[in-house]
C-alpha atoms as a PDB file:
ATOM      1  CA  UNK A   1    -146.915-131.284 -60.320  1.00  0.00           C
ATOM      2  CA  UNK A   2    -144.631-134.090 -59.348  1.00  0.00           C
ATOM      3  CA  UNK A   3    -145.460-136.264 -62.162  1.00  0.00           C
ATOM      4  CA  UNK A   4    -143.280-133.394 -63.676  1.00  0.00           C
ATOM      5  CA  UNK A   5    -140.620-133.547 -61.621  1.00  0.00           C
ATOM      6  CA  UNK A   6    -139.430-132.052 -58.589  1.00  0.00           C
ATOM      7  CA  UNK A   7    -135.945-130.070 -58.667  1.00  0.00           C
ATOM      8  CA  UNK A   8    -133.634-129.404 -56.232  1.00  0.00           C
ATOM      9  CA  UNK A   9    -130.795-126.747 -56.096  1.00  0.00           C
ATOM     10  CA  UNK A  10    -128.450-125.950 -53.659  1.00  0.00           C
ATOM     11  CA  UNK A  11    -128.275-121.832 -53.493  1.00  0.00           C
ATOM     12  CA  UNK A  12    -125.229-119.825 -52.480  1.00  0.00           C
ATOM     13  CA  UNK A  13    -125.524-117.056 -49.427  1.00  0.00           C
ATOM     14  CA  UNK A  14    -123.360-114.886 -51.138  1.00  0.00           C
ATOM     15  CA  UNK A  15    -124.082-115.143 -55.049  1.00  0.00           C
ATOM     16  CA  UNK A  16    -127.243-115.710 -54.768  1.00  0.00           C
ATOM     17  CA  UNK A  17    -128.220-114.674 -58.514  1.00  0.00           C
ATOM     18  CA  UNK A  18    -126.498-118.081 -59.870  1.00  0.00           C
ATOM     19  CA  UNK A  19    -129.419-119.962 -58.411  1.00  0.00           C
ATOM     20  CA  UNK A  20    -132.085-118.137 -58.885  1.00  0.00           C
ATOM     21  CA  UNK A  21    -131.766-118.416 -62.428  1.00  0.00           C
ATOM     22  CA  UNK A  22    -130.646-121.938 -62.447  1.00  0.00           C
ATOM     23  CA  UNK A  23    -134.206-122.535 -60.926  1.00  0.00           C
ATOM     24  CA  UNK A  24    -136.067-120.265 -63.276  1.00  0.00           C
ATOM     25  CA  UNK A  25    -134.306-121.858 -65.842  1.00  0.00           C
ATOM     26  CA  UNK A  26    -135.682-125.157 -64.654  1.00  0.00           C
ATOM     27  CA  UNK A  27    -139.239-124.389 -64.031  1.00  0.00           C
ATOM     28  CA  UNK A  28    -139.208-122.881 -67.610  1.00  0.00           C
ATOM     29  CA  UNK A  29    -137.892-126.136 -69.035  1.00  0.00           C
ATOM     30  CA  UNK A  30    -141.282-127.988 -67.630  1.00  0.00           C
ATOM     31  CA  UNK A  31    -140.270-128.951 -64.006  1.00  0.00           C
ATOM     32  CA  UNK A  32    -143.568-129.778 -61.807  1.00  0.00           C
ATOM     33  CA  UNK A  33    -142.107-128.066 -58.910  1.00  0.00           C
ATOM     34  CA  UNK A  34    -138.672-126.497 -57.023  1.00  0.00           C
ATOM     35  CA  UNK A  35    -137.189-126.217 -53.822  1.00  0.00           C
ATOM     36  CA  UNK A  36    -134.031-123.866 -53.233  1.00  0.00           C
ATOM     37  CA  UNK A  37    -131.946-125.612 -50.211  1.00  0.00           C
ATOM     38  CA  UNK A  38    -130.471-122.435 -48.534  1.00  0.00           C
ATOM     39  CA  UNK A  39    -127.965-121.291 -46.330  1.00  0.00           C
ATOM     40  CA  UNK A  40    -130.468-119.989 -43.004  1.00  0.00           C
ATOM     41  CA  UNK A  41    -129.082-116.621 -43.115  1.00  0.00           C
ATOM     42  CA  UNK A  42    -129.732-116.608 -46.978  1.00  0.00           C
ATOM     43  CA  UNK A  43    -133.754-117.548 -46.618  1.00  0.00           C
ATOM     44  CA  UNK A  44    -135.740-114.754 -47.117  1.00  0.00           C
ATOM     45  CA  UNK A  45    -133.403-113.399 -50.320  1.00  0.00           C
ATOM     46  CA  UNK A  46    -134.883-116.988 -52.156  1.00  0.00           C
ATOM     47  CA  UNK A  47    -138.580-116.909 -50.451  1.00  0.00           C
ATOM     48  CA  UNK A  48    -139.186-113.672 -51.635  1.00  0.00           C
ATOM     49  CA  UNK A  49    -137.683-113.192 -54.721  1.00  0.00           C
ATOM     50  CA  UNK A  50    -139.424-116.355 -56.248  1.00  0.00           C
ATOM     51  CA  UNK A  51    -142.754-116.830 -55.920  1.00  0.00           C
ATOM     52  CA  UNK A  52    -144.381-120.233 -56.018  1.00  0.00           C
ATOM     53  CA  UNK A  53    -140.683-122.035 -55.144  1.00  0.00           C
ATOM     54  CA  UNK A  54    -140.265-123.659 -52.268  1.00  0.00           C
ATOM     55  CA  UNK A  55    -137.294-122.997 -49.837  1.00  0.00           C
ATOM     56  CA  UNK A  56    -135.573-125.052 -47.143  1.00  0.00           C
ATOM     57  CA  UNK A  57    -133.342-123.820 -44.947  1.00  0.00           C
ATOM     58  CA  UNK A  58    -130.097-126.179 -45.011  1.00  0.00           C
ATOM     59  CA  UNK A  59    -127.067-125.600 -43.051  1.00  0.00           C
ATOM     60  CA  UNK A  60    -124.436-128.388 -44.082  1.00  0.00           C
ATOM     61  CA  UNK A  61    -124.093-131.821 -46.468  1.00  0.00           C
ATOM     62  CA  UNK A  62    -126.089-133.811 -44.004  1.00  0.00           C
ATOM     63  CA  UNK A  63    -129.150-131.195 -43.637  1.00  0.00           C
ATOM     64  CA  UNK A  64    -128.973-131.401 -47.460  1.00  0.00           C
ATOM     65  CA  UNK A  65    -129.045-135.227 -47.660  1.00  0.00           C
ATOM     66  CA  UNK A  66    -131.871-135.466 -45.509  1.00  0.00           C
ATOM     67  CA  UNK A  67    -133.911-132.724 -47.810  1.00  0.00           C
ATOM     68  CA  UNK A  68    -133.645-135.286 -50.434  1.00  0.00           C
ATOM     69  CA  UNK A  69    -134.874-138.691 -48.496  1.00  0.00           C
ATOM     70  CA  UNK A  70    -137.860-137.341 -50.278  1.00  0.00           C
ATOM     71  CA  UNK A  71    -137.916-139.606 -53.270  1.00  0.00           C
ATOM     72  CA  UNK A  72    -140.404-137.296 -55.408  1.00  0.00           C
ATOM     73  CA  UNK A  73    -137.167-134.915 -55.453  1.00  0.00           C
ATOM     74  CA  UNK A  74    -135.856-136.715 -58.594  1.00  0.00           C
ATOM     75  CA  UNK A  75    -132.949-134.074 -59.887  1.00  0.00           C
ATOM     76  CA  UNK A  76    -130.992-132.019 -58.081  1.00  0.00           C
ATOM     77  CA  UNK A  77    -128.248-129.300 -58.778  1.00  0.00           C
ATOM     78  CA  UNK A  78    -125.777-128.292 -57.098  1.00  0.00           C
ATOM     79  CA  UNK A  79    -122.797-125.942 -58.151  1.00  0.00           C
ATOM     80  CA  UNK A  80    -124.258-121.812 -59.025  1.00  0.00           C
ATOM     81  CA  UNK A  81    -123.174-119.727 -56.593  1.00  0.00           C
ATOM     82  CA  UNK A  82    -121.957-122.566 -54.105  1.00  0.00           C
ATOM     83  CA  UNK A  83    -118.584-121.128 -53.162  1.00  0.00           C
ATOM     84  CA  UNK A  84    -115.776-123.575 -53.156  1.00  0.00           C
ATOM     85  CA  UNK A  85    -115.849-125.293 -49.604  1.00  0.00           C
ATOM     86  CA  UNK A  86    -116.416-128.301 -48.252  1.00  0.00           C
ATOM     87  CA  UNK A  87    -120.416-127.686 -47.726  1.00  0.00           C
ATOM     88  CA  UNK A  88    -120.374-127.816 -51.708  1.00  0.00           C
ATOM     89  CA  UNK A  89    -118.725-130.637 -51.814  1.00  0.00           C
ATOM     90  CA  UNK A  90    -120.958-132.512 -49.342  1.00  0.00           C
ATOM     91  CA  UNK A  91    -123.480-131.744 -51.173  1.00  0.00           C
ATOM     92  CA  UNK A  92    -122.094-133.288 -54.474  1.00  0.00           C
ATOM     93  CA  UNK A  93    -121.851-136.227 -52.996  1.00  0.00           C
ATOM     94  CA  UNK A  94    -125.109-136.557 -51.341  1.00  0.00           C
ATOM     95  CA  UNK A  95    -126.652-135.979 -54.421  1.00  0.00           C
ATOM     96  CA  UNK A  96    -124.225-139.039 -56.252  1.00  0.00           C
ATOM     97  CA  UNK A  97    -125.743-141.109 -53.244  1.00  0.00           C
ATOM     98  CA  UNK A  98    -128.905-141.900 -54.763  1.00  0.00           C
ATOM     99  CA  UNK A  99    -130.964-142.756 -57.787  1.00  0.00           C
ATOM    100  CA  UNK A 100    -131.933-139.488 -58.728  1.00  0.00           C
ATOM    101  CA  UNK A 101    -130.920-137.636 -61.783  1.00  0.00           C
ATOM    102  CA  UNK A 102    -128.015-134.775 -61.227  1.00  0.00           C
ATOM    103  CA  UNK A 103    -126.339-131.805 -62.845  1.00  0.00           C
ATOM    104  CA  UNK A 104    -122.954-130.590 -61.269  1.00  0.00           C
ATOM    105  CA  UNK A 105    -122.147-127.327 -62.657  1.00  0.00           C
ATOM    106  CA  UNK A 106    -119.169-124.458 -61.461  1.00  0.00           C
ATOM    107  CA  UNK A 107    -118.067-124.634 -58.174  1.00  0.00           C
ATOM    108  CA  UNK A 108    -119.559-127.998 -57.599  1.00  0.00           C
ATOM    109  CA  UNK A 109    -116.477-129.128 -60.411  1.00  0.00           C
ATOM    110  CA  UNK A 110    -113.936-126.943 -58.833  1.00  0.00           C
ATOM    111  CA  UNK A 111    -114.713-128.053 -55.343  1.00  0.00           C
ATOM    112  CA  UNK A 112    -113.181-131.836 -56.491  1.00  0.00           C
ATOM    113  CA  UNK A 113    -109.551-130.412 -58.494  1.00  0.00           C
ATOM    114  CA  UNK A 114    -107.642-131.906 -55.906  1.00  0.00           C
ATOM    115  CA  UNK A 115    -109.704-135.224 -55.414  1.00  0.00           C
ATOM    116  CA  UNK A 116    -111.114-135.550 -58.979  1.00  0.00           C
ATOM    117  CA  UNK A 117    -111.352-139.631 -57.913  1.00  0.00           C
ATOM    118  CA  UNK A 118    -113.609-139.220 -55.307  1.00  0.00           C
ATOM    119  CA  UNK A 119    -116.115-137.693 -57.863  1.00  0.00           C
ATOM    120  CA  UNK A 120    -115.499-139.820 -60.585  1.00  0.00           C
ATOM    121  CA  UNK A 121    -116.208-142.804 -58.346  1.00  0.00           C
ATOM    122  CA  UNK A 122    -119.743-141.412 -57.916  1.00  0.00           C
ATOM    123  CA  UNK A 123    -120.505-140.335 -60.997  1.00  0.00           C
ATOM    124  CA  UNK A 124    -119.537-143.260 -63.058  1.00  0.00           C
ATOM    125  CA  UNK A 125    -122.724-144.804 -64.158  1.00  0.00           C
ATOM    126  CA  UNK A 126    -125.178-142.191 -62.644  1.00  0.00           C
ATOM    127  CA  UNK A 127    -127.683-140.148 -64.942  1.00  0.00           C
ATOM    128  CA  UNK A 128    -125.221-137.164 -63.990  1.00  0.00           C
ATOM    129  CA  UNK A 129    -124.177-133.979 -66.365  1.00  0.00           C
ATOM    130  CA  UNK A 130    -121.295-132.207 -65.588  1.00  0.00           C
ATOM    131  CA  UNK A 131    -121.588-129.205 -67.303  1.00  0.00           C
ATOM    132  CA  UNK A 132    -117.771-127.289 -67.152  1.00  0.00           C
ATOM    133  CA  UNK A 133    -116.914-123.990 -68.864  1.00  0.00           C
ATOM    134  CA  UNK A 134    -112.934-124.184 -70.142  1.00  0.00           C
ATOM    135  CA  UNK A 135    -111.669-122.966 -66.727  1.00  0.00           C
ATOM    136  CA  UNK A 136    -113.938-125.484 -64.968  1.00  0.00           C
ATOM    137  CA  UNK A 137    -113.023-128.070 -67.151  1.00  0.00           C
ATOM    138  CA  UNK A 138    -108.985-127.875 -66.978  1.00  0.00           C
ATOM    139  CA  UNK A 139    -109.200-127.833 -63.147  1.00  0.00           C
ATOM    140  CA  UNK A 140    -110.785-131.293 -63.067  1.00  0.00           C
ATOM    141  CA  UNK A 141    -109.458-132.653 -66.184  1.00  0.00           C
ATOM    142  CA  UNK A 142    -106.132-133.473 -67.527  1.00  0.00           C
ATOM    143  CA  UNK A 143    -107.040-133.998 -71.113  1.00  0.00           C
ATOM    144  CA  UNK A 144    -105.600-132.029 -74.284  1.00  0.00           C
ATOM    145  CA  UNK A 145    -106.715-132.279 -78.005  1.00  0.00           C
ATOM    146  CA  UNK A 146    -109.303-130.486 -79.652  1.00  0.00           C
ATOM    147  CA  UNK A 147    -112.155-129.672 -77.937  1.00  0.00           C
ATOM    148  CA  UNK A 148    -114.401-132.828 -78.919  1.00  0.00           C
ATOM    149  CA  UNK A 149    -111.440-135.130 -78.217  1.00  0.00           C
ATOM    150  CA  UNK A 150    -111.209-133.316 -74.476  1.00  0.00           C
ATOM    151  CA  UNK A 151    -115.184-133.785 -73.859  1.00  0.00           C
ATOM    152  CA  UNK A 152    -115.558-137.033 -75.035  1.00  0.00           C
ATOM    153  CA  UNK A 153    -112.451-138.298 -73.074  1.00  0.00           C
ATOM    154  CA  UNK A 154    -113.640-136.250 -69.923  1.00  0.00           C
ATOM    155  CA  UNK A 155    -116.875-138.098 -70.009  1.00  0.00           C
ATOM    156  CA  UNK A 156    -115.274-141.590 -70.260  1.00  0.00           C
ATOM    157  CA  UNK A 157    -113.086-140.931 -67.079  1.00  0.00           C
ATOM    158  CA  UNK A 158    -116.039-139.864 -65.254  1.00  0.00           C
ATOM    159  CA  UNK A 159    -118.567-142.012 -66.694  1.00  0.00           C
ATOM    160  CA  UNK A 160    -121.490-139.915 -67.450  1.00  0.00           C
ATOM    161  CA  UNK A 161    -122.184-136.848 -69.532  1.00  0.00           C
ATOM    162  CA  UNK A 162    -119.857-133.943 -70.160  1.00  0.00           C
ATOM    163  CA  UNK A 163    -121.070-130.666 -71.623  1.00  0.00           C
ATOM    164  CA  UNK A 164    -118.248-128.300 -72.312  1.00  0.00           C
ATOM    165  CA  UNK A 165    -119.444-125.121 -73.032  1.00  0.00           C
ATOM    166  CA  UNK A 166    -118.170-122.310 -75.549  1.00  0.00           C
ATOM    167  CA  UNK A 167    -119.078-120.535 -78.237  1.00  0.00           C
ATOM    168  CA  UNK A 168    -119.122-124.198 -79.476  1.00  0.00           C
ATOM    169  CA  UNK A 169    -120.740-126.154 -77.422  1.00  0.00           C
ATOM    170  CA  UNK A 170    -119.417-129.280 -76.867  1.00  0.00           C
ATOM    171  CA  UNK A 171    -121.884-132.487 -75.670  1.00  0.00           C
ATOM    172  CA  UNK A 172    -120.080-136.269 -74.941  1.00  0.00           C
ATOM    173  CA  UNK A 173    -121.756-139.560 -73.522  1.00  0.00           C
ATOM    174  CA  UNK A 174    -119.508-141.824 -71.426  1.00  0.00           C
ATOM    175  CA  UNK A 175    -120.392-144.676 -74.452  1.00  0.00           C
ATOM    176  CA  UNK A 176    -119.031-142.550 -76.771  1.00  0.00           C
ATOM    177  CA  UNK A 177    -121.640-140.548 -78.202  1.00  0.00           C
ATOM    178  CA  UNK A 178    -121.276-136.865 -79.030  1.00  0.00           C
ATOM    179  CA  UNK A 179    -123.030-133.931 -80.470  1.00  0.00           C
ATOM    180  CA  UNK A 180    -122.043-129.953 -80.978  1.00  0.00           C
ATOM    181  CA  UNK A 181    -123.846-127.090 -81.293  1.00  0.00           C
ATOM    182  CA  UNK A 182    -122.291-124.620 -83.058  1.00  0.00           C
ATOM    183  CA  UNK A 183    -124.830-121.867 -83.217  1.00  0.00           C
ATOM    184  CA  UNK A 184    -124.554-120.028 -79.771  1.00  0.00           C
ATOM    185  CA  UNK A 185    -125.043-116.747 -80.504  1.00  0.00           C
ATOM    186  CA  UNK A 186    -122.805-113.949 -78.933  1.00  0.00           C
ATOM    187  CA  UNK A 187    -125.666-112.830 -76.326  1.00  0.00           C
ATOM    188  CA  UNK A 188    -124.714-115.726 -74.299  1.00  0.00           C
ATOM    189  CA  UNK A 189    -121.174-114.727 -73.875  1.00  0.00           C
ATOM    190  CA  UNK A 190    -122.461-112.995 -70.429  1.00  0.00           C
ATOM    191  CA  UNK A 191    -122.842-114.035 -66.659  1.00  0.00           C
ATOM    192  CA  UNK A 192    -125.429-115.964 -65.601  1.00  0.00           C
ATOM    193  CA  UNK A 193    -125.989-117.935 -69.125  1.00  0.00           C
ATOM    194  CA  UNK A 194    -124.513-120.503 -67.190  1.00  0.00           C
ATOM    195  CA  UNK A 195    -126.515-120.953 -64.612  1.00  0.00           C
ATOM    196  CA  UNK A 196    -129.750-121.054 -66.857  1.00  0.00           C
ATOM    197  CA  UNK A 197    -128.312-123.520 -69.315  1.00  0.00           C
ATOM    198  CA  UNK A 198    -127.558-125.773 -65.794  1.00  0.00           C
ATOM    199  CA  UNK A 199    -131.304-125.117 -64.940  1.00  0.00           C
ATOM    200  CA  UNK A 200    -132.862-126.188 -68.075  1.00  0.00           C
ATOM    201  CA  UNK A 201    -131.317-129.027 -67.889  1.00  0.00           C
ATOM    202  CA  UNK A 202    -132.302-129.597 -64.643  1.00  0.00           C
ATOM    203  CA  UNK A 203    -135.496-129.508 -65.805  1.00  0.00           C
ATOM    204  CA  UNK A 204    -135.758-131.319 -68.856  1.00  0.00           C
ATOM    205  CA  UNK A 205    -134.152-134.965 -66.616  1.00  0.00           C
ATOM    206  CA  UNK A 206    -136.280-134.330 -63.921  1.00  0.00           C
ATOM    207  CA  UNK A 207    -138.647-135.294 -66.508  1.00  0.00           C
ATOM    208  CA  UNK A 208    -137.190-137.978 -67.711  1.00  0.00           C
ATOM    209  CA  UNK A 209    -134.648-136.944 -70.046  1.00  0.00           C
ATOM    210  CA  UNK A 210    -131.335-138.805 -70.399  1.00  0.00           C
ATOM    211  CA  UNK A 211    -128.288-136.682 -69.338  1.00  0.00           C
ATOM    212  CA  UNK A 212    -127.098-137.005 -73.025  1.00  0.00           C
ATOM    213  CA  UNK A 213    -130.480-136.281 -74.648  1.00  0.00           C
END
């Protein structure tokens, strides 16, 4: 199992739903194994509504950090269902900290709108994917332009991958590099879609995978 990877996302107490399917969506993609880092009083909604993922009980950014002195925990998320406070935003960073592969999705973007440089100086040269819907994306960027100007000029500021999502889906490398999928069908326009997309690939670099790949 850990030659496949091993995940880690940081679950919400209150929405718990976002990561739940963010690590579905990751154990579907391939990943060896998961562990949910949750808020205590949030415990027993992730033990028992996934069986065969682990979960650790983490109070703050520092409990988090030392969950992931593990090195077999190779790729971590953080974002679904965080809620925008500073615990999030610990948690961001303690993932940047190390070599390990990491997707920052919803609140773990909106968290850093007013201190977009204190994320960018982590992310720069990390195999990180930020994966911001339109909303997301114009609180922690500044860009305009079409939409494959905005991603690829997004990822360049923050050096590492950028996929803005839409009915188009936008994908941009920090070297330049970009590809767009333009085939989303309309069942994805829903809640949750998100979260899964986040997990997958989650997944797919805890394996290995490039961010941009």
């Amino acid at each position: 199992k850990y030659s496949r990877g091993h995940v880690v996302i940081a679950g919400g107490a209150e929405m718990t739903g976002a990561a739940r399917l963010a690590t579905r969506g990751a154990m579907r993609a391939g990943a060896g194994i998961a562990t949910v880092a949750s808020p205590p009083q949030a415990v027993q909604i992730y033990a028992t509504a996934m069986a065969g993922v682990l979960v650790s009980a983490v109070a703050d950014g520092p409990q988090f950090a030392s969950l992931l002195e593990d090195r077999r925990k190779n790729a971590v998320l953080v974002g679904p269902g965080g809620g925008i406070n500073p615990t999030t935003r610990d948690m961001a960073l303690a993932a940047l900290a190390g070599d390990r592969a990491v997707v920052l999705d919803a609140d773990a973007l909106t968290v850093f709108g007013d201190d977009r440089d204190a994320l960018f100086a982590e992310t720069r040269g990390k195999n990180c994917l930020l994966t911001p819907h339109e909303g997301e994306y114009a609180r922690l960027f500044q860009h305009t332009g079409d939409k494959l100007a905005r991603a690829q000029a997004a990822a360049d500021q923050c050096g590492a991958a950028v996929l803005l999502k839409g009915a188009d889906t936008v994908v941009a490398a920090a070297d330049g590099r970009c590809v767009v999928n333009h085939n989303g069908p309309a069942t994805l326009a829903t809640a949750g879609a998100g979260d899964v997309l986040a997990g997958l690939a989650l997944g797919l670099m805890a394996q290995g995978m490039d961010a941009f790949c």
